[in-house]
Protein backbone atom coordinates (compact mmCIF):
# COMPACT_ATOMS: atom_id res chain seq x y z
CA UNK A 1 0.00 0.00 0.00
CA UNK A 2 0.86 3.19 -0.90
CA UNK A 3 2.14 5.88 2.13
CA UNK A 4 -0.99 7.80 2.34
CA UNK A 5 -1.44 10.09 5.28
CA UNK A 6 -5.42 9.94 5.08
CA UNK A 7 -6.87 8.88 8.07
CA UNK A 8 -10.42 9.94 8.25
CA UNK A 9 -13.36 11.95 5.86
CA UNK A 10 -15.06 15.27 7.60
CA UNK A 11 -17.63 17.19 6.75
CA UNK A 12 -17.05 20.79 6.15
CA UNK A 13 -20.64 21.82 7.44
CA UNK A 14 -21.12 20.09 10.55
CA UNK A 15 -17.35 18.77 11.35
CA UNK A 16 -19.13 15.12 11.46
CA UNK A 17 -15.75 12.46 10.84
CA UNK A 18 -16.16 9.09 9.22
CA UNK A 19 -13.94 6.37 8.61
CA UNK A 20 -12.48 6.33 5.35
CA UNK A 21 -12.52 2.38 5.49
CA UNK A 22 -15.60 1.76 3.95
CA UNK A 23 -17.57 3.14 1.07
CA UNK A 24 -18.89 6.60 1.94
CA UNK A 25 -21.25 9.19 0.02
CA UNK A 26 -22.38 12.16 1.55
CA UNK A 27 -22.88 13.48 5.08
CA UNK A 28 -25.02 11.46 7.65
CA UNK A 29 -25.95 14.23 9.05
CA UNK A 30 -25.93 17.26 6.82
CA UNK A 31 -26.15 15.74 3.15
CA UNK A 32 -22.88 17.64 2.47
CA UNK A 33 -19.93 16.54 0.53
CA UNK A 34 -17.53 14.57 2.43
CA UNK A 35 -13.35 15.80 2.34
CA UNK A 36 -10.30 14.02 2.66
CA UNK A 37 -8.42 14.32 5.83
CA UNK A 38 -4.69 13.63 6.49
CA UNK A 39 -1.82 13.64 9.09
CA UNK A 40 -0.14 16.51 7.78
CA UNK A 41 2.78 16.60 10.18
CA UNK A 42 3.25 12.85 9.31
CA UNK A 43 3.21 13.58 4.95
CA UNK A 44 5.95 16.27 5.93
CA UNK A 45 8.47 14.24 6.55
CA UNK A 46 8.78 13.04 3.10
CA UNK A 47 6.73 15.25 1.11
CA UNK A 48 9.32 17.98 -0.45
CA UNK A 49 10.33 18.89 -3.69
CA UNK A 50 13.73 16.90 -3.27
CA UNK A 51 11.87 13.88 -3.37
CA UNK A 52 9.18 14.19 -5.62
CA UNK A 53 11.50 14.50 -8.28
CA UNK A 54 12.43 10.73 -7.96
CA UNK A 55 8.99 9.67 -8.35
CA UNK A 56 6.77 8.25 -10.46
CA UNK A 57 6.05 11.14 -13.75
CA UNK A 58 1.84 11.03 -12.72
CA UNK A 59 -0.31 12.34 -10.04
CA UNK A 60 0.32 9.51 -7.64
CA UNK A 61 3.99 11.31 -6.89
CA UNK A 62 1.70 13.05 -4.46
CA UNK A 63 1.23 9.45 -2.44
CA UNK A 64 1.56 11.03 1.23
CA UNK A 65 -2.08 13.48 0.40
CA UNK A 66 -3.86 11.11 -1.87
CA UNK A 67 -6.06 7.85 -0.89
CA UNK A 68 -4.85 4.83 1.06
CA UNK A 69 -5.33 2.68 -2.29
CA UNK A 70 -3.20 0.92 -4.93
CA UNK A 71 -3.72 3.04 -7.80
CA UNK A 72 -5.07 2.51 -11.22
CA UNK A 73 -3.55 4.61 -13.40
CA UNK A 74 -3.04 4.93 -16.77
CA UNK A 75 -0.61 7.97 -16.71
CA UNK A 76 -3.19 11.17 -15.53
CA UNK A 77 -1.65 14.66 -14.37
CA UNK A 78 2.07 16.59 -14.90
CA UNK A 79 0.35 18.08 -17.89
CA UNK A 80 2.08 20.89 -19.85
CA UNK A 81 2.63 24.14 -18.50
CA UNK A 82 2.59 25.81 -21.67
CA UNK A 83 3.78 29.72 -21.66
CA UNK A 84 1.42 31.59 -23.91
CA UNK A 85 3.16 34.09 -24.85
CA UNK A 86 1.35 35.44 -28.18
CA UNK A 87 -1.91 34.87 -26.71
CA UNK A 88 -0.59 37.04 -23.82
CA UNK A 89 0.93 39.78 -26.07
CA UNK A 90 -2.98 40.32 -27.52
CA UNK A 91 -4.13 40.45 -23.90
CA UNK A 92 -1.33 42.99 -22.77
CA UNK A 93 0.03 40.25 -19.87
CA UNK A 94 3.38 38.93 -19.83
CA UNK A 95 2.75 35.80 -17.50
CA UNK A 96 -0.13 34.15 -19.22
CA UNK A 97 0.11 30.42 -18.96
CA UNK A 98 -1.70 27.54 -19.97
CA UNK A 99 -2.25 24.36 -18.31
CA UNK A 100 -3.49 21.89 -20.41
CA UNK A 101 -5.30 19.48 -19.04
CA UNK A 102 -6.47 17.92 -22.97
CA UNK A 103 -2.95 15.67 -22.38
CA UNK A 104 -4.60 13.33 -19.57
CA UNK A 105 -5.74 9.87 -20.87
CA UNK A 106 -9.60 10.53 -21.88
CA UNK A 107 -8.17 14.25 -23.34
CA UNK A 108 -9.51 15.85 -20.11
CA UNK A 109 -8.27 16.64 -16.65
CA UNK A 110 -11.84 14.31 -15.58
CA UNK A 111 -8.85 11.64 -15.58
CA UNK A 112 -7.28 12.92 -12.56
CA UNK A 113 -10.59 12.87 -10.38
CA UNK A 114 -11.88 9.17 -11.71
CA UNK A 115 -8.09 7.27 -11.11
CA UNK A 116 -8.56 8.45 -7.38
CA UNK A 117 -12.03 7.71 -7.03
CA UNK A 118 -11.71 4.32 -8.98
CA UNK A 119 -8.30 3.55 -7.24
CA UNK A 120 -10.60 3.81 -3.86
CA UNK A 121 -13.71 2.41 -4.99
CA UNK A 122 -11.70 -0.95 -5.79
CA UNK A 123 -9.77 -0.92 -2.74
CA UNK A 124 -13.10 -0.97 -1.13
CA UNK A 125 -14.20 -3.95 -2.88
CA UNK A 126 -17.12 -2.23 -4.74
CA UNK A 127 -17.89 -4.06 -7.92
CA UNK A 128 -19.92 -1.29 -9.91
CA UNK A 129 -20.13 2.43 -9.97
CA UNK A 130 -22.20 4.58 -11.36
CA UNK A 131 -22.56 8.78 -12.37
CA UNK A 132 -23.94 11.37 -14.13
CA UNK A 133 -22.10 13.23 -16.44
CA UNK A 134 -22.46 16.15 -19.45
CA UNK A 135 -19.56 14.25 -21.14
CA UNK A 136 -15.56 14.03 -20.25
CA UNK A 137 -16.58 12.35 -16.77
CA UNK A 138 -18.12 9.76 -18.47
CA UNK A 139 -15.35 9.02 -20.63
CA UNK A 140 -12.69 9.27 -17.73
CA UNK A 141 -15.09 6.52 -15.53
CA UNK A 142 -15.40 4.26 -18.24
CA UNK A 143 -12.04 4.01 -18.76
CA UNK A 144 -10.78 3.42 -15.34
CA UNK A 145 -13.38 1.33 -14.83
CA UNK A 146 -12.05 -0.80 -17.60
CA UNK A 147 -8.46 -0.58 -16.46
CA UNK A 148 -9.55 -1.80 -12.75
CA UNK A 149 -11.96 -4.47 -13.85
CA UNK A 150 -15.44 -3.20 -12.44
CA UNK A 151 -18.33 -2.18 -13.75
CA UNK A 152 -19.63 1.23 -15.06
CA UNK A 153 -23.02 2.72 -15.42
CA UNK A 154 -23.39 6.51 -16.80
CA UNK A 155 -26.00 8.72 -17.28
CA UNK A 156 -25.69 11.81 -20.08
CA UNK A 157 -28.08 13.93 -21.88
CA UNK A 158 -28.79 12.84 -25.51
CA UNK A 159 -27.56 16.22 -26.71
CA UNK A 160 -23.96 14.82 -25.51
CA UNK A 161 -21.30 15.16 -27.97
CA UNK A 162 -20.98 12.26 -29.99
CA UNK A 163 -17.32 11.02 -29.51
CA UNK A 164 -17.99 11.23 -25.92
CA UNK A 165 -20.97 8.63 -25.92
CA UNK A 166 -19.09 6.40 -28.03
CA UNK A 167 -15.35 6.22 -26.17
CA UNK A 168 -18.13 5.47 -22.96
CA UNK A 169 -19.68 2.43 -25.19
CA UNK A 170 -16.16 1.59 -26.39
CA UNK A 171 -14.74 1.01 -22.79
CA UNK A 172 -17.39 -1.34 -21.91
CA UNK A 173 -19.53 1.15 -19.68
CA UNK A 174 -23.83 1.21 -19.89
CA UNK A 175 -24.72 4.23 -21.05
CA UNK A 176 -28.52 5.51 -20.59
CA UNK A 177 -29.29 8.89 -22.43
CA UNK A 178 -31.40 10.89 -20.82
CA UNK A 179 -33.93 13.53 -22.32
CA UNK A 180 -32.89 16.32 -20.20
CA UNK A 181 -29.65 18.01 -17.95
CA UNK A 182 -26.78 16.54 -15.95
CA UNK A 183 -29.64 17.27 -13.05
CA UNK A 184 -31.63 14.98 -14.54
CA UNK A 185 -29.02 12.52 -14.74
CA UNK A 186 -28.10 12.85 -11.63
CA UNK A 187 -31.88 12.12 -10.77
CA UNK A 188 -31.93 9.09 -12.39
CA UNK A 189 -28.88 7.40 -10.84
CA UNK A 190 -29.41 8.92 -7.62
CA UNK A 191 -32.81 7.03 -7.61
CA UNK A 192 -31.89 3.76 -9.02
CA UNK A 193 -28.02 3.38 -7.51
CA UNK A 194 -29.91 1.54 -4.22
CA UNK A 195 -31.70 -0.66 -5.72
CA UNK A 196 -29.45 -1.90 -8.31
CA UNK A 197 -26.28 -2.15 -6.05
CA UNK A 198 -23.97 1.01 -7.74
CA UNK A 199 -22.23 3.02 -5.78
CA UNK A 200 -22.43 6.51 -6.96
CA UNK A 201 -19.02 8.25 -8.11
CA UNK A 202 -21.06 11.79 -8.77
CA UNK A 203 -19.37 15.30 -8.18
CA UNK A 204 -18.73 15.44 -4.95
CA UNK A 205 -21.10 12.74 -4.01
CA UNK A 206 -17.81 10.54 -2.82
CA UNK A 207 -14.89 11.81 -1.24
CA UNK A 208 -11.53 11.01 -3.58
CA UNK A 209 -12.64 12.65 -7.07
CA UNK A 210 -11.63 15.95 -5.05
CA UNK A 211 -8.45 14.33 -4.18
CA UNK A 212 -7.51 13.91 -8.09
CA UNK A 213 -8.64 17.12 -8.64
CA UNK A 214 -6.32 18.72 -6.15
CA UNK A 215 -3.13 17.55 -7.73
CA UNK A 216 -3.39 20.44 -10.33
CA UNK A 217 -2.78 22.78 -7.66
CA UNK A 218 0.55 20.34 -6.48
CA UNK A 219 1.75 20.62 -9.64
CA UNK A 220 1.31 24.54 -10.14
CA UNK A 221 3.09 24.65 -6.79
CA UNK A 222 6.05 22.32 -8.56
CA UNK A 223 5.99 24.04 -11.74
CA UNK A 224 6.31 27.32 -10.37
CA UNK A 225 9.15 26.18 -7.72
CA UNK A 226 7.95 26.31 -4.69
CA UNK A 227 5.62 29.28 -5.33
CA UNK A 228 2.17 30.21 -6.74
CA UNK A 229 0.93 31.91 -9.53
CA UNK A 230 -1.29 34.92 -8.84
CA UNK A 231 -4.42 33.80 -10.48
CA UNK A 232 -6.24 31.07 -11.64
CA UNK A 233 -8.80 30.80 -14.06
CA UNK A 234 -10.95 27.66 -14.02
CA UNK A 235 -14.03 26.65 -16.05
CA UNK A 236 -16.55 25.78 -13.30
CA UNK A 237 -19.82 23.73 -14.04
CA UNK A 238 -19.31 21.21 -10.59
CA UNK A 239 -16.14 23.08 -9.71
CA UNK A 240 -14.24 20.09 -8.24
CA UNK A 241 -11.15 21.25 -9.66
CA UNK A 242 -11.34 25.16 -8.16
CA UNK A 243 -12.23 23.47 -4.51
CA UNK A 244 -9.69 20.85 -4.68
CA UNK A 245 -6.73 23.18 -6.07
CA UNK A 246 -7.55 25.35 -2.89
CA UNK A 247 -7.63 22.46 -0.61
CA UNK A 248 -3.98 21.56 -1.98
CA UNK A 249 -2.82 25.28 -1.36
CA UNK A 250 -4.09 24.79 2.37
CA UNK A 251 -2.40 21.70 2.71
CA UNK A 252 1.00 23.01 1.41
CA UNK A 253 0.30 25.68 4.24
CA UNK A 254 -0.40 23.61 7.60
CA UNK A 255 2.57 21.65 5.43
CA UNK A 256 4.56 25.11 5.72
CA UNK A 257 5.66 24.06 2.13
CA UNK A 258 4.28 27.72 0.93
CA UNK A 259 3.77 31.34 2.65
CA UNK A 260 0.48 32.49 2.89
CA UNK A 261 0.10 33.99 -0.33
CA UNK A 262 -2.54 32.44 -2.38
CA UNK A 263 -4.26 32.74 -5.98
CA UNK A 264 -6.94 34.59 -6.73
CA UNK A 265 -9.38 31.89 -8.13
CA UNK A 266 -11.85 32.66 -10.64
CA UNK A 267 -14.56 30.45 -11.68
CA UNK A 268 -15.45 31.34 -15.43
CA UNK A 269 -19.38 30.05 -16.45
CA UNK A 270 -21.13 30.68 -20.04
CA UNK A 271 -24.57 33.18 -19.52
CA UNK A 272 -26.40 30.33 -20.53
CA UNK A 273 -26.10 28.69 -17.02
CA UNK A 274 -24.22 30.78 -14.50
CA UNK A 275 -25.69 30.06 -11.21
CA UNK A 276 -22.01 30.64 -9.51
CA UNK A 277 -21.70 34.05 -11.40
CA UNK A 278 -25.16 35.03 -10.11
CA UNK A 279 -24.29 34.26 -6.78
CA UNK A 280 -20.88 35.90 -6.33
CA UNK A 281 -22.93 39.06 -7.84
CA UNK A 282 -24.90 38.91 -4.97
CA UNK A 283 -22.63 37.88 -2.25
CA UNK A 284 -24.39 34.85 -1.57
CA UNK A 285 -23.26 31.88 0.25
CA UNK A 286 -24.94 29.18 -1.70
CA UNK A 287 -26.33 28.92 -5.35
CA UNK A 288 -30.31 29.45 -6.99
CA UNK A 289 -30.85 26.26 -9.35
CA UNK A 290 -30.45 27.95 -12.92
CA UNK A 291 -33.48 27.40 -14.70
CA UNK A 292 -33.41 26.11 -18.80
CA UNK A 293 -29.58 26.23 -18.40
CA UNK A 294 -27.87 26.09 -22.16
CA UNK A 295 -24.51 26.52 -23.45
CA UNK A 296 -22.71 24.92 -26.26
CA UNK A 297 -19.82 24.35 -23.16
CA UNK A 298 -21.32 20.76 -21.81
CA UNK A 299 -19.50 20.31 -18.69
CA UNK A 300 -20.61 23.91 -17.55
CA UNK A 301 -23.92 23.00 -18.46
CA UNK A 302 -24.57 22.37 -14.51
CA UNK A 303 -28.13 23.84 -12.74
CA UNK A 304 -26.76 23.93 -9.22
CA UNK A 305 -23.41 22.31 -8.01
CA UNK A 306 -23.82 19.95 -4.94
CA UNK A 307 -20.49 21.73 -3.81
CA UNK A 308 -21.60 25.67 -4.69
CA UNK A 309 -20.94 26.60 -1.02
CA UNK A 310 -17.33 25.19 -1.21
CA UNK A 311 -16.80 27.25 -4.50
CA UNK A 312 -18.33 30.67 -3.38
CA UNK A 313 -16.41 30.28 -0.10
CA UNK A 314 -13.31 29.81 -1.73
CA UNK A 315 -13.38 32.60 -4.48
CA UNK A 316 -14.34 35.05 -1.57
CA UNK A 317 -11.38 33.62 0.58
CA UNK A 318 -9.03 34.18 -2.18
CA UNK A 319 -10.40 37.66 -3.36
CA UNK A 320 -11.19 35.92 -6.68
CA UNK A 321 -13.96 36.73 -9.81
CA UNK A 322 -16.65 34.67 -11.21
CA UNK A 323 -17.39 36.02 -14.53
CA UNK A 324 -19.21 34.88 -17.65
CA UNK A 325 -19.21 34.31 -21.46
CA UNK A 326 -21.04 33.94 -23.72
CA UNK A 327 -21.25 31.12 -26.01
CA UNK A 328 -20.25 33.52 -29.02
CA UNK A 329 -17.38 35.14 -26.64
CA UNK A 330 -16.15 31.47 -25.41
CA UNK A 331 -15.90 29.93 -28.82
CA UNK A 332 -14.16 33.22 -30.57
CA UNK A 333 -11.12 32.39 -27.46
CA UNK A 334 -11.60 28.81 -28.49
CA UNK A 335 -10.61 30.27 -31.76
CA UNK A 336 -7.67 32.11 -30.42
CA UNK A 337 -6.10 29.75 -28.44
CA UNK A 338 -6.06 27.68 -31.40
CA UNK A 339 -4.33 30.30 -33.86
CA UNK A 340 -2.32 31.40 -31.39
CA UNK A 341 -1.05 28.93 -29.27
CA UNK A 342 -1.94 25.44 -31.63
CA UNK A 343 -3.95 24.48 -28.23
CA UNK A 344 -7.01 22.99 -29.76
CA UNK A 345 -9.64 23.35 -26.50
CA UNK A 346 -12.82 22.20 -25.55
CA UNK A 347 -15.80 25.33 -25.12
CA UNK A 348 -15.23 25.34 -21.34
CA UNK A 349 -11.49 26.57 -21.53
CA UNK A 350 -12.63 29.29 -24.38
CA UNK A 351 -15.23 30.11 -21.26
CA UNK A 352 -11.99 30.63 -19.12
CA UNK A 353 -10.08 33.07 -21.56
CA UNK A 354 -13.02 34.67 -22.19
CA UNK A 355 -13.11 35.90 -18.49
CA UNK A 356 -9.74 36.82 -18.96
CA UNK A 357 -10.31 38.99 -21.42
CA UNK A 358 -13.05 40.52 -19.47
CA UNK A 359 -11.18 41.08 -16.55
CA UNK A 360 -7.74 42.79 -18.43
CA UNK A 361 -10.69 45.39 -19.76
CA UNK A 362 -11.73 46.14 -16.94
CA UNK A 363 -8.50 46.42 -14.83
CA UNK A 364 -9.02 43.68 -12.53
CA UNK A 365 -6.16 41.62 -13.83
CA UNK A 366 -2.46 43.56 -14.08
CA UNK A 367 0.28 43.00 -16.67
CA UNK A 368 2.79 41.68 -14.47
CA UNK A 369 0.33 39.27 -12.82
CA UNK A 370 1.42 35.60 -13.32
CA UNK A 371 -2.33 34.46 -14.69
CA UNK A 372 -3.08 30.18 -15.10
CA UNK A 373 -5.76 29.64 -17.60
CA UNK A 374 -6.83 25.57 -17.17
CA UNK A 375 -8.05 24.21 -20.62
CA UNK A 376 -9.85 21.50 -18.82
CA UNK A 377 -10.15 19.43 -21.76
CA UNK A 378 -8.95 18.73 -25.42
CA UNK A 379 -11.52 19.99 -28.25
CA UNK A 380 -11.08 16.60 -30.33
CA UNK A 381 -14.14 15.26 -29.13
CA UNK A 382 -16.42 18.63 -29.62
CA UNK A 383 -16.75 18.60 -33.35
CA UNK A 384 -20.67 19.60 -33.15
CA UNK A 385 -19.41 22.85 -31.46
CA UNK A 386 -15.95 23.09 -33.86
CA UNK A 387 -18.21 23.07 -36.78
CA UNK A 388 -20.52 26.14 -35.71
CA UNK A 389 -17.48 28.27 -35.99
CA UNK A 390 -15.20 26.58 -38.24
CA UNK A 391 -17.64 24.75 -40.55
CA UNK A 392 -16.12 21.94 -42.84
């Protein structure tokens, strides 16, 4: 077994603590999502930059503050840091950079969230699991599901992009389309998971998808040595990624790894179904379910995240933005990226320059800052989308 440090799951409402022995959805109590906790003090002692450059080139260099579970892996996270610097020069910043998450197996950084979930899940002996998805998490669950030798069940919308419901079919998975949103999905296998034996691996409906997540805030930390950049842009439909990069910064704190210095985090949406941006407008702690939500970005395609309290909480903590495209504005940075930087991105990262672009306008970003733009995923799979601006 691997030298994890976990040793039990708390919830961040009510401070109720589980044992991470056994398969575990949400609160008891509370019905929130469940974190990952660890002996800190304990990971110290070998968890430094010194060492982690003898280990293993994936996310699972991270052992010490990752789950107490063999892992299957097929080679997910230390994706490219890529400096974008004629992207930047149209943008007036000299630090742009891009972090592209399209190089994890499945072309999205979904990979990183469903190796430690399905690393767990077969520790724990379960023999099927089951989620909703608008697309890449579908993909990333079937796979690793194949690699570990346990079953998958997925729920999408029919409206999902094509490639996406076929690499799910390829790797063996059932696949139900649904006539509706990832809520309805979610609806579905929420209501038949008991009675048909799955265990759910939803967004933040088990504990370790978060713990996946978070490496993209180790590696930041790595690439930038020792240090952080000053902002980070993330496309946010469930918003996994934002909370878990922020729960990584904290740990490298109580780790005293870094200062107490962190990013600015800033969750970009598409107007179509911003229910984060509409919140953060208002100051609110928690999310209104965004009614008739549409966006040519799928995985932002999200009515209310289960986790929107995490999110808000931690843009506020970190002075950060939530800001919003439209599908026009978040395909014409698709665009860009593409001319400029030969990064071929899914919607949801054009969503993320987008904001970028909205916030150099209006002064909120600075030319010196160092700025990380996450292209969450590849744009291979998106060809319905491609072809609205591109045409063949």
């Amino acid at each position: 077994m691997p030298p994890s440090a976990l040793t039990h799951l708390e919830c961040p409402r009510c401070r109720t603590t589980l044992e991470y022995s056994r398969p575990q959805n949400l609160c008891p109590k509370c019905s929130s999502p469940l974190l990952a906790r660890y002996d800190l003090a304990r990971a110290r002692a070998t968890f430094n930059r010194a060492n982690l450059k003898t280990r293993v080139s994936s996310l699972w260099r991270y052992e010490e503050v990752l789950p107490a579970a063999t892992p299957v892996t097929l080679g997910e996270g230390m994706t490219p840091l890529v400096h974008a610097r004629r992207l930047g020069e149209t943008l007036g910043l000299s630090h742009l950079y891009i972090k592209d998450e399209g190089q994890n197996p499945t072309n999205s950084f979904k990979a990183r969230g469903l190796s430690a979930a399905v690393s767990m899940a077969k520790a724990l002996g379960i023999r099927t699991i089951a989620l909703p998805t608008a697309g890449n998490a579908g993909g990333a669950a079937a796979a690793y599901a194949a690699h570990a030798g346990i079953d998958c069940v997925i729920a999408m919308p029919k409206d999902t992009p094509s490639a996406i419901v076929l690499e799910c079919r390829a790797f063996g998975a059932t696949v139900h389309l649904i006539n509706g949103l990832i809520s309805d999905c979610g609806a579905f296998i929420a209501e038949r998971a008991p009675r048909e034996g799955w265990f759910e691996v939803s967004t933040l409906k088990e504990p370790y998808r978060i713990e996946g997540k978070k490496t993209m805030g180790y590696e930041l930390w790595e690439e930038f040595d020792g240090s952080l950049p000053g902002v980070i842009v993330y496309p946010t439909g469930g918003g996994v990624g934002l909370i878990g990069m922020w729960k990584a910064f904290e740990e490298l704190g109580a780790m005293g790894l870094v200062d107490d210095r962190r990013p600015r985090m800033i969750a970009a949406q598409a107007e179509g179904c911003a229910p984060i941006v509409r919140a953060f407008e208002k100051h609110a702690a928690t999310s209104e379910k965004w009614e008739d939500a549409s966006t040519v970005a799928a995985g932002l395609r999200v009515p209310k995240a289960l986790g929107d309290f995490l999110i808000l909480e931690d843009i506020y903590a970190s002075r950060g933005e939530a800001v919003a495209a439209s599908d026009e504005e978040l395909m014409d940075a698709c665009r860009e990226m593409a001319r400029l930087e030969g990064i071929l991105a899914a919607p949801e990262s054009g969503a993320g320059l987008a904001a970028i672009q909205k916030l150099v306008a209006a002064g909120k970003i600075g030319r010196d800052e160092t700025v990380v733009l996450f292209s969450t995923g590849g744009g291979y799979k998106y060809v319905e989308a491609w072809n609205s601006v591109i045409g063949v």
